[in-house]
Protein backbone atom coordinates (compact mmCIF):
# COMPACT_ATOMS: atom_id res chain seq x y z
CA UNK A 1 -17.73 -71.66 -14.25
CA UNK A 2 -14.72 -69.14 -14.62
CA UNK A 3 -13.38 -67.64 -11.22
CA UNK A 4 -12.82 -63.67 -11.24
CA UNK A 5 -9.22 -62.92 -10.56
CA UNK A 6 -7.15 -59.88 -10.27
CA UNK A 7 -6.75 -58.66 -13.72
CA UNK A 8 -10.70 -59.06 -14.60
CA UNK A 9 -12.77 -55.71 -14.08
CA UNK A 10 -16.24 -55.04 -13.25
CA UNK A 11 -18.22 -52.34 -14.15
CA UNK A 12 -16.35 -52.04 -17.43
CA UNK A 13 -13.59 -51.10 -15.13
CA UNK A 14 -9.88 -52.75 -16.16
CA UNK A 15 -8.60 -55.00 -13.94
CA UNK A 16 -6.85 -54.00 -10.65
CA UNK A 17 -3.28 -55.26 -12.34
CA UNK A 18 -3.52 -53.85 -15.21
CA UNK A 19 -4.97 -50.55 -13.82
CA UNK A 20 -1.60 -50.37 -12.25
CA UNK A 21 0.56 -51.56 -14.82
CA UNK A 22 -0.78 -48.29 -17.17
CA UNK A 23 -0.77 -46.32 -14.28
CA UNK A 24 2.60 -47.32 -12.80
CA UNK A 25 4.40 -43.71 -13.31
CA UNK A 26 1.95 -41.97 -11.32
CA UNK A 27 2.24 -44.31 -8.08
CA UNK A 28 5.77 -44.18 -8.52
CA UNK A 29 6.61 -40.93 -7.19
CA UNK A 30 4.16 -41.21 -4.20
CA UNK A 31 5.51 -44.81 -3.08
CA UNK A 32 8.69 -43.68 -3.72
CA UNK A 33 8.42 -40.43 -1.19
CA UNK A 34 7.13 -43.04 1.33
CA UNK A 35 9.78 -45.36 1.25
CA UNK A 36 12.31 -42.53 1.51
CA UNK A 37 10.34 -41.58 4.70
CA UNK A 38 10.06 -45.24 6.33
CA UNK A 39 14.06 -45.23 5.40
CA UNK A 40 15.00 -42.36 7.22
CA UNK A 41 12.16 -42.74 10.38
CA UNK A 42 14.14 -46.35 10.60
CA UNK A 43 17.97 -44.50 10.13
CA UNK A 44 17.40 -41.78 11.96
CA UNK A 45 15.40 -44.19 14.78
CA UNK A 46 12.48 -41.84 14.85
CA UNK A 47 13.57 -38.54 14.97
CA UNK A 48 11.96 -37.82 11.02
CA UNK A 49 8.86 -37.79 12.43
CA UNK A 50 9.20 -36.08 15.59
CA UNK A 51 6.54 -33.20 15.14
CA UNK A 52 9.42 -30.72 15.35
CA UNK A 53 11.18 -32.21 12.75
CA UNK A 54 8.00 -32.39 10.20
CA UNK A 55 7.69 -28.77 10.88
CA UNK A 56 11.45 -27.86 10.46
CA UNK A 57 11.04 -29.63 6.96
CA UNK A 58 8.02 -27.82 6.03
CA UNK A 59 9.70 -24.70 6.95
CA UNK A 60 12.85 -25.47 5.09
CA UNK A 61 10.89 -26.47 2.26
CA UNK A 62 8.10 -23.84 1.95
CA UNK A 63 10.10 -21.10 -0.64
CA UNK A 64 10.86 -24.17 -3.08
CA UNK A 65 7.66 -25.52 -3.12
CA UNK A 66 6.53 -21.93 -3.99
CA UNK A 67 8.85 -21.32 -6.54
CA UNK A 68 8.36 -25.00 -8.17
CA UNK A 69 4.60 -24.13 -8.68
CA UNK A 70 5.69 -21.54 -11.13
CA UNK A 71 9.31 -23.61 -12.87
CA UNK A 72 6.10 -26.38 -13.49
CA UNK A 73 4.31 -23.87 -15.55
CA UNK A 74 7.97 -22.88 -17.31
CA UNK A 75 8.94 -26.75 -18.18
CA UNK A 76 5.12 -27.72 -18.97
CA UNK A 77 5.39 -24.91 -21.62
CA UNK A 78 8.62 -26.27 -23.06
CA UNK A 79 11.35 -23.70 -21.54
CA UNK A 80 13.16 -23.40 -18.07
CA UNK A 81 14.39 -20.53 -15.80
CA UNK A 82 17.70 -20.29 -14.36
CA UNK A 83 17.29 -17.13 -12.71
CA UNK A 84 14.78 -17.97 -9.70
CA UNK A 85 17.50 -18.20 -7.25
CA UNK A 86 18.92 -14.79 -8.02
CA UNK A 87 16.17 -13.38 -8.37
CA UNK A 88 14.45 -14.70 -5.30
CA UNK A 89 17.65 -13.43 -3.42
CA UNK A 90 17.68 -10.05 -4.80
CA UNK A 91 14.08 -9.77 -3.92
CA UNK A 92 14.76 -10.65 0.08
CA UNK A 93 17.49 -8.09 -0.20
CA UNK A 94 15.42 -5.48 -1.38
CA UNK A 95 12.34 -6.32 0.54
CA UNK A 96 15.29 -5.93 3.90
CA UNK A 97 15.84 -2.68 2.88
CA UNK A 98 12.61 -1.48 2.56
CA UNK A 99 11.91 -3.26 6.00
CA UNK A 100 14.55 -1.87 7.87
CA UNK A 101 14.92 1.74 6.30
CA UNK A 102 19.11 0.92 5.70
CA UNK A 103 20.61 1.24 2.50
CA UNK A 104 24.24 -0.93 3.07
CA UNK A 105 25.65 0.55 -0.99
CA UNK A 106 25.77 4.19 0.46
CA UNK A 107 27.44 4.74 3.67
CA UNK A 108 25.76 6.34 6.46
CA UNK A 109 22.82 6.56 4.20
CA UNK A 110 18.95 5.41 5.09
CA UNK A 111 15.52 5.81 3.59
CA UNK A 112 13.36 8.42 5.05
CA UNK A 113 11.05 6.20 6.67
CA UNK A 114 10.13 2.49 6.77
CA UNK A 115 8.14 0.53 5.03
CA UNK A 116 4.94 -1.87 6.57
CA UNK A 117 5.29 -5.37 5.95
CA UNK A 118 1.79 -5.38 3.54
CA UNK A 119 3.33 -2.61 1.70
CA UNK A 120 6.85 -4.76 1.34
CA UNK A 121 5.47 -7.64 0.35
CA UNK A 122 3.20 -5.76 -2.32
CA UNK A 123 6.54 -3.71 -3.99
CA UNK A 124 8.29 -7.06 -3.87
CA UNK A 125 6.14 -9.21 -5.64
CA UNK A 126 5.04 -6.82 -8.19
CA UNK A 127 9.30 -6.30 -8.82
CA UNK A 128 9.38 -10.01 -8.72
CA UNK A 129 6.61 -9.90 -11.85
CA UNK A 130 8.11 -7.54 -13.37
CA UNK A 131 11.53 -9.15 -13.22
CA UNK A 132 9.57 -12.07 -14.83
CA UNK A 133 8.07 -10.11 -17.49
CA UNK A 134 11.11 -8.59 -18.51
CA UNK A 135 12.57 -12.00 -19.21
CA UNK A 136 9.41 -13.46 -20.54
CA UNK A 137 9.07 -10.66 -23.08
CA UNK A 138 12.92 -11.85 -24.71
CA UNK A 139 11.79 -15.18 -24.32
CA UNK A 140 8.37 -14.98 -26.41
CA UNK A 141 8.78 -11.90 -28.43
CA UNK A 142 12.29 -12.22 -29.50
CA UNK A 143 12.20 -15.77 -29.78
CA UNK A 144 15.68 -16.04 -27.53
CA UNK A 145 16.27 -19.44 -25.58
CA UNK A 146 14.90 -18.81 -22.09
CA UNK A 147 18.23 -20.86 -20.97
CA UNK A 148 20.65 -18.02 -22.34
CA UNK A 149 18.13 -15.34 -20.96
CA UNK A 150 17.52 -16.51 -17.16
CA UNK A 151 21.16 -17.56 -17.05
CA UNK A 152 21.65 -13.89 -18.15
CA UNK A 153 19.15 -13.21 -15.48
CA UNK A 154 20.91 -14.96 -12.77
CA UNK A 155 24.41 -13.25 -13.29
CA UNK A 156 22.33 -9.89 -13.37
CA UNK A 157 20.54 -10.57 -10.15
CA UNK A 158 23.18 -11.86 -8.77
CA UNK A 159 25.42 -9.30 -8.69
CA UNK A 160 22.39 -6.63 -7.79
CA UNK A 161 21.94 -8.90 -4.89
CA UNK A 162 25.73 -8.06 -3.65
CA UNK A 163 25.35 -4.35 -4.29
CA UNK A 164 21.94 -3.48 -2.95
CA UNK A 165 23.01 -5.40 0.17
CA UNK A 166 26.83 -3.70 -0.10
CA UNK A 167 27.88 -7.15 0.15
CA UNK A 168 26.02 -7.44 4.40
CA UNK A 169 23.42 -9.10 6.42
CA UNK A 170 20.66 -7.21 6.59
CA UNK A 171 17.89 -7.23 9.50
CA UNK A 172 16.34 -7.99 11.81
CA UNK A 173 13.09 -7.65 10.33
CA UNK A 174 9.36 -6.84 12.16
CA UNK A 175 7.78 -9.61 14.13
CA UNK A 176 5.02 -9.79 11.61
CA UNK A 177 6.90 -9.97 8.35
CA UNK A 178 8.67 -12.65 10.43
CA UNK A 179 5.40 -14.63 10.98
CA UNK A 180 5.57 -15.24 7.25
CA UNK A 181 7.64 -17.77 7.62
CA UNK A 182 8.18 -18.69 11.78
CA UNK A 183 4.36 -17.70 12.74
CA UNK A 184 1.51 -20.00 13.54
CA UNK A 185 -1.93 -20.51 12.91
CA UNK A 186 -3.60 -19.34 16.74
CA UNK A 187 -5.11 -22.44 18.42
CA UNK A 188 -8.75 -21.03 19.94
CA UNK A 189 -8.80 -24.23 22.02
CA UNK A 190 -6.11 -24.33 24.84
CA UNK A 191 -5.69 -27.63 24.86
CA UNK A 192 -3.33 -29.66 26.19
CA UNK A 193 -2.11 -33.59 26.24
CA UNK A 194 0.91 -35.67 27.55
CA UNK A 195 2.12 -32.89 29.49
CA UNK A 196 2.29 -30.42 26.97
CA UNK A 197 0.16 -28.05 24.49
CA UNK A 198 -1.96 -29.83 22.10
CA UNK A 199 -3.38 -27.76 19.04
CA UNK A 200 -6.75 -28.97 18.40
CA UNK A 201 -7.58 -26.82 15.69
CA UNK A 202 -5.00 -28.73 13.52
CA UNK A 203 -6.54 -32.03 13.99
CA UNK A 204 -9.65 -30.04 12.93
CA UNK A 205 -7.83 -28.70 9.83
CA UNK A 206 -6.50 -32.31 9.10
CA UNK A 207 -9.95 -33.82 9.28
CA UNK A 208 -12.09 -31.47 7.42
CA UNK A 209 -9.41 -31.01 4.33
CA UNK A 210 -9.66 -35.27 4.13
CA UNK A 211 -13.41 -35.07 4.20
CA UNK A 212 -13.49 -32.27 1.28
CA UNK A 213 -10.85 -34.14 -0.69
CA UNK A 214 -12.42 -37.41 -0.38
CA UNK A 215 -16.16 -35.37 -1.39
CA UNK A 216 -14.96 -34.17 -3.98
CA UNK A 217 -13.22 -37.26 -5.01
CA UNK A 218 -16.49 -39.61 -5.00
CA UNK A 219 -18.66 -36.61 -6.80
CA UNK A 220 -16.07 -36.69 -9.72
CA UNK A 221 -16.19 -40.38 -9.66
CA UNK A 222 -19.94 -40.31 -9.86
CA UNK A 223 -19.75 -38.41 -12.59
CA UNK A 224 -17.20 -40.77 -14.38
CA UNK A 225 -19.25 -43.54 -13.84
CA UNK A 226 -22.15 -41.89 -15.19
CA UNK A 227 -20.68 -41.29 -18.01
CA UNK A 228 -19.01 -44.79 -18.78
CA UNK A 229 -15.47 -42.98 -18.19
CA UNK A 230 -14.43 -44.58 -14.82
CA UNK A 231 -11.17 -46.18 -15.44
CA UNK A 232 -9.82 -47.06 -11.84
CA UNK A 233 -11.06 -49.95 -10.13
CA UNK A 234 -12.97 -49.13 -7.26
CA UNK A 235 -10.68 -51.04 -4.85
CA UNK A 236 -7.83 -48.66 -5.74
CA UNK A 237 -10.11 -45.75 -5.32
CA UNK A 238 -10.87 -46.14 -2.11
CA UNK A 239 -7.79 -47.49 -1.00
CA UNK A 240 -6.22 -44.49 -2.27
CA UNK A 241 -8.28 -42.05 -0.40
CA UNK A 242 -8.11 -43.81 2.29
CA UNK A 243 -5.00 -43.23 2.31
CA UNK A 244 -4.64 -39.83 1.52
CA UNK A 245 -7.39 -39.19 4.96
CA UNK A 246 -5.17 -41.04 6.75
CA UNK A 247 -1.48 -38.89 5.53
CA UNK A 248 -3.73 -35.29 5.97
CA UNK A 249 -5.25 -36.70 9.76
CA UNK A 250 -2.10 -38.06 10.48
CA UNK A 251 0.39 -35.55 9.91
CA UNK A 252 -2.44 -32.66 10.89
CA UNK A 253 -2.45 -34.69 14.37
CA UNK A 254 1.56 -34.82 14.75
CA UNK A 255 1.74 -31.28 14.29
CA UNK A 256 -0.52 -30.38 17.08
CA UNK A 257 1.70 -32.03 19.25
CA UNK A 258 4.18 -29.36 18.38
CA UNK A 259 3.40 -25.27 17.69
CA UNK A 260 0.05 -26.77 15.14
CA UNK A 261 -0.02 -25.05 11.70
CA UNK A 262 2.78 -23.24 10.86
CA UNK A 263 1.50 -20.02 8.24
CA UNK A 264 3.62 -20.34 5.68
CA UNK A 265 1.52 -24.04 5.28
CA UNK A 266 -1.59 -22.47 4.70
CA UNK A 267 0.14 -19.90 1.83
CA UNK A 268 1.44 -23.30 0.27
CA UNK A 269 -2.14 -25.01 0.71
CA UNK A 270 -3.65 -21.75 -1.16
CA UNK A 271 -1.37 -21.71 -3.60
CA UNK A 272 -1.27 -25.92 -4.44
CA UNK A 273 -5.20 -25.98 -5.03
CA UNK A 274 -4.94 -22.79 -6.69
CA UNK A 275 -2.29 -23.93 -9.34
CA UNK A 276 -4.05 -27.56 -9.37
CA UNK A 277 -7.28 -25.24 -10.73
CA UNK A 278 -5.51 -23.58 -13.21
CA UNK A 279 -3.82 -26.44 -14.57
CA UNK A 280 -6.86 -28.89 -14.55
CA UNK A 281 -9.99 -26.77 -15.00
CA UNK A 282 -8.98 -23.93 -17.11
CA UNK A 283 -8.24 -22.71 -20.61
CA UNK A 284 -5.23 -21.42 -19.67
CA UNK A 285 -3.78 -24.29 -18.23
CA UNK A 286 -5.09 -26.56 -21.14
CA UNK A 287 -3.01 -23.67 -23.24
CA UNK A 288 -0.02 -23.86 -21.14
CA UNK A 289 -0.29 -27.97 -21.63
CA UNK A 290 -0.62 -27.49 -25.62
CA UNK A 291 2.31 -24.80 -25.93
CA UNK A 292 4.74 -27.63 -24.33
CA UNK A 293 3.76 -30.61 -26.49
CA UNK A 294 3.53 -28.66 -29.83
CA UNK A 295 4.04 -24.86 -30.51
CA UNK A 296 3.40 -24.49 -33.75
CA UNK A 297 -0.22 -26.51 -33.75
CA UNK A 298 -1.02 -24.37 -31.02
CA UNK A 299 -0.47 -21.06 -32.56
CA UNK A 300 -1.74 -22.22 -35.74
CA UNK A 301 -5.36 -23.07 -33.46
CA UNK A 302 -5.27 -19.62 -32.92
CA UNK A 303 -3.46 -19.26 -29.26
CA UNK A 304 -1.15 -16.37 -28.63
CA UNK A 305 1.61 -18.19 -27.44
CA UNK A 306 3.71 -15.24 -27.65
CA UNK A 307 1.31 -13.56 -24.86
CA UNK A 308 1.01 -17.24 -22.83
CA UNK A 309 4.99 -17.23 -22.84
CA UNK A 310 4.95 -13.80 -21.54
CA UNK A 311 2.73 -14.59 -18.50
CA UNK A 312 4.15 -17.60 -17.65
CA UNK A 313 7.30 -15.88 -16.58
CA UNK A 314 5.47 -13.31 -15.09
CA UNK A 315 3.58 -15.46 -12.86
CA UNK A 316 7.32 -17.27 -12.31
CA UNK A 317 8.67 -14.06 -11.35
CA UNK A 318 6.15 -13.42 -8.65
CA UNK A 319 6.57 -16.24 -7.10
CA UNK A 320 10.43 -15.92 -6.91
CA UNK A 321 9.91 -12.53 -5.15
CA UNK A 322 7.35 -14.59 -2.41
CA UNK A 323 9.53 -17.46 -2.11
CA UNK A 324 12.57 -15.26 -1.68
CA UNK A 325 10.63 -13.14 1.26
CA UNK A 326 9.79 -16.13 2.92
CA UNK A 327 13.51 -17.44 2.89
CA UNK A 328 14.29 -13.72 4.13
CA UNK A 329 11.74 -14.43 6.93
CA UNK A 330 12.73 -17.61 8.50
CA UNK A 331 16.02 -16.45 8.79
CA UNK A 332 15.23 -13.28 10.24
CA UNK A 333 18.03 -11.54 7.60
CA UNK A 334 18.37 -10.94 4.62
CA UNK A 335 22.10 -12.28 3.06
CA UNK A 336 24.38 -11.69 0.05
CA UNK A 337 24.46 -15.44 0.16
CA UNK A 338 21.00 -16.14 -0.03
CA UNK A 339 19.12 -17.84 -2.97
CA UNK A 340 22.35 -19.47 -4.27
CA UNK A 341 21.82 -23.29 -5.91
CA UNK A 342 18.06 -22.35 -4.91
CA UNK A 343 17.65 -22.90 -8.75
CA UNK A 344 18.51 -26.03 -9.04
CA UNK A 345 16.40 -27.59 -6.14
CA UNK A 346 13.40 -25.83 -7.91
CA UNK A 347 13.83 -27.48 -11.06
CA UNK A 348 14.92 -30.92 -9.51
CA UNK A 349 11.39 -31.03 -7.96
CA UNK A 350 9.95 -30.47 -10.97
CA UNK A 351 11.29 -33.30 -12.58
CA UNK A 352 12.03 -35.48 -10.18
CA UNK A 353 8.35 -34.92 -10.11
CA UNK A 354 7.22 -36.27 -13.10
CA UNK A 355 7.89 -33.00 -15.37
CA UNK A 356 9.31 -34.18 -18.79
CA UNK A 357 12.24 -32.39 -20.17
CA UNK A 358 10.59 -32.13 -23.60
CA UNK A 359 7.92 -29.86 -22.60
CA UNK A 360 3.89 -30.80 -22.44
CA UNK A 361 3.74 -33.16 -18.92
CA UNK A 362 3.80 -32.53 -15.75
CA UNK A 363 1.40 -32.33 -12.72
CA UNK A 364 1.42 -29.87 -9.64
CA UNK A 365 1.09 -32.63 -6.64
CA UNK A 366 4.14 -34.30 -8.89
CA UNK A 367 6.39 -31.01 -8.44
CA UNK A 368 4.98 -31.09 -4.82
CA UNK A 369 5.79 -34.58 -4.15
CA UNK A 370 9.10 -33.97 -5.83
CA UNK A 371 10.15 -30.64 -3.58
CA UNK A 372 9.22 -33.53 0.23
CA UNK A 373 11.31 -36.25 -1.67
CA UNK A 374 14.43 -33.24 -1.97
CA UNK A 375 13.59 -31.81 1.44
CA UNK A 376 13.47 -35.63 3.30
CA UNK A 377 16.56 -36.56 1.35
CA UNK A 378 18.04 -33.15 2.90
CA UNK A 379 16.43 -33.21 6.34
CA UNK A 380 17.47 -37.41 6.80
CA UNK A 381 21.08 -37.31 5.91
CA UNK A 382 21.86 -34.27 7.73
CA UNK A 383 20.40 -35.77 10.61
CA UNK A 384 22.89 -38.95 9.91
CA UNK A 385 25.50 -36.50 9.21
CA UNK A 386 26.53 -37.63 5.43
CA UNK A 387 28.87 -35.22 4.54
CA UNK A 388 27.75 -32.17 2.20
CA UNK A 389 29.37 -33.83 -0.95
CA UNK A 390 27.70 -37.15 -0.90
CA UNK A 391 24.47 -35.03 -0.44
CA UNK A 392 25.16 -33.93 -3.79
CA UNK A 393 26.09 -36.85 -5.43
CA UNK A 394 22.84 -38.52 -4.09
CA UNK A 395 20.46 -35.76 -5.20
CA UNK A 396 22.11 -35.52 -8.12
CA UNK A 397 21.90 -39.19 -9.09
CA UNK A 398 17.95 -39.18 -7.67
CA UNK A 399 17.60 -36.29 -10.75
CA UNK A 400 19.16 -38.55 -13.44
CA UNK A 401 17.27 -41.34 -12.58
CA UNK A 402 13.97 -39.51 -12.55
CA UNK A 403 15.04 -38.01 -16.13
CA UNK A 404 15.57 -41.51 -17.35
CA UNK A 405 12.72 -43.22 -15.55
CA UNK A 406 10.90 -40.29 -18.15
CA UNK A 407 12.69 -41.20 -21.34
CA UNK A 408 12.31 -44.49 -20.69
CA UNK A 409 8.46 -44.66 -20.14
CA UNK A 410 8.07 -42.01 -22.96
CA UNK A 411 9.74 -44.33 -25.83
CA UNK A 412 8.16 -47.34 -24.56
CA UNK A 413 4.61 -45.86 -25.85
């Protein structure tokens, strides 16, 4: 009688080992983000996971995140924008002076009255798509490289960044355009634990978001199984949303400890599941997928990509404009410095993420996961103090090796 052993499925399921040797590049990513963490929580001798830390890193991390939702959609379809940074600078600038009534390019000159921080945010983002459209419109219609039109992009919004500010910091801006980025979901509870506050409604938060994931996790799988279409062994299934409960519950249950759920999280959560939608359960995503791995069969299926270019880049410049209010927010000013390199951190996520260069792969948890390995990296060795220029040299190296790591896997198939 043969023994069952670790490579055997069940079910019609492949075995656990070679579930994970086809799978490999997407647990990669995620046990690579959790060795950075144990790494650092060791260096640093616990201060990575202090709950003010977590939420300094979420806060530090929040506009990049944003913006990386929308560079995924750009590399996915095969192109790339170099302009986010500027663009997301110019946007802060503009949204300050709205905010603040000033205008720093004409001396002892204002605007007759200021503008509410609903209306700001509304002018900014629809600049921010238009921005985005104007670009996307070269890009599709006129068939220019998007590199040669963002990076004309970024030396236009640039210097439009320096002149609308009049080369100042502008601000301070309204306590509630503030809470964009520094504000706080209200705790209804009062609770409090080891001598200090203790936001319940987080834990709350935490727990129901792991019960919905993990629900909708086991209905899909239902349906897979159903179907004769269930590929991962059930071992790795639940071990995997195990752990995912126990990362949402966990971290949820650190950051009550601190201030509880910072806003700016709960724009990022809306905007993750919204983007996971899009790219997973609609046409247009599907679209988006088939411009990337080959434009011509998709326009010869009968897709506009001309019109899927152009709103790709519209949807890219929207979310500049948000992610450059919310860097404009947390620091309470708005700076002629601001949104410079921001570019390159967006577009590291992506592919340190999993995005391939070549267009037609990449995932939104992936750019996610990508933006906390940048931010950890960040947040760990300035808490060791490495010096600004190894910083560099260590991101930078993390980006070639995640390029590589996707050559490599893509010509071994």
């Amino acid at each position: 009688m043969s023994t069952p052993n670790a490579t055997a499925g069940t079910e019609g399921q492949p075995g656990i080992m070679s579930f994970i040797k086809a799978h490999l590049r997407d647990y990669v990513l995620l046990i690579a983000l959790i060795a950075i963490m144990v790494f650092f929580q060791i260096t640093t001798k616990g201060t990575l996971f202090m709950p003010v830390n977590l939420t300094n890193i979420i806060l530090q991390n929040s506009y990049i995140i944003v913006m990386a939702l929308g560079m995924l959609l750009i590399i996915i379809a095969g192109h790339i924008d170099l302009s986010v940074g500027s663009v997301s600078g110019f946007i802060g600038g503009v949204a300050a002076l709205l905010l603040t009534g000033t205008m720093p390019f004409f001396k002892d000159a204002s605007l007759p009255f200021k503008f509410d921080t609903f209306t700001t945010a509304l002018i900014c983002i629809a600049l921010g798509a238009a921005i985005g459209a104007v670009q996307g419109y070269f890009v599709a219609y006129y068939k220019i490289p998007a590199f040669i039109v963002t990076l004309a992009g970024m030396l236009i919004f640039r210097g439009l960044e320096l002149q609308v500010l009049g080369g100042a910091s502008v601000g301070p801006f309204p306590t509630v355009f503030q809470g964009l980025s520094n504000g706080y979901v209200p705790d209804p509870f009062g609770m409090t634990a080891g001598g200090g506050p203790f936001n319940l409604l987080a834990v709350i938060v935490g727990v129901v978001i792991a019960a919905i994931l993990i629900y909708s996790n086991v209905r899909s799988r239902r349906a897979e199984l159903a179907h004769g279409l269930a590929e991962e062994p059930t071992q790795i299934f639940w071990g995997r949303n195990a752990l995912i409960a126990l990362a949402f519950v966990g971290f949820c249950w650190l950051m009550a400890y601190y201030k509880g759920l910072p806003n700016v999280l709960v724009v990022m959560g809306i905007l993750v599941s919204l983007f996971i939608f899009i790219t997973t359960r609609t046409t247009f995503g599907r679209r988006i997928y088939a411009l990337g791995g080959n434009e011509k069969a998709t326009k010869l299926s009968g897709i506009n990509t001309e019109r899927l270019t152009f709103q790709i880049f519209t949807i890219m410049g929207a979310l500049s404009a948000l992610g450059g209010m919310i860097y404009a927010a947390r620091l309470n000013v708005a700076t002629p410095k601001a949104g410079q390199g921001l570019e390159l951190d967006v577009i590291a996520a992506c592919f340190i993420g999993g995005a391939a260069v070549t267009g037609g792969v990449g995932k939104v948890m992936g750019a996610v996961i990508g933006a906390f390995i940048i931010g950890v990296m960040n947040n760990g060795m300035s808490i060791l103090g490495v010096d600004i220029g190894w910083q560099f040299v260590i991101k930078g190296a993390v980006l070639m090796l995640a390029v590589f790591l996707d050559v490599y896997y893509k010509n071994k198939r």
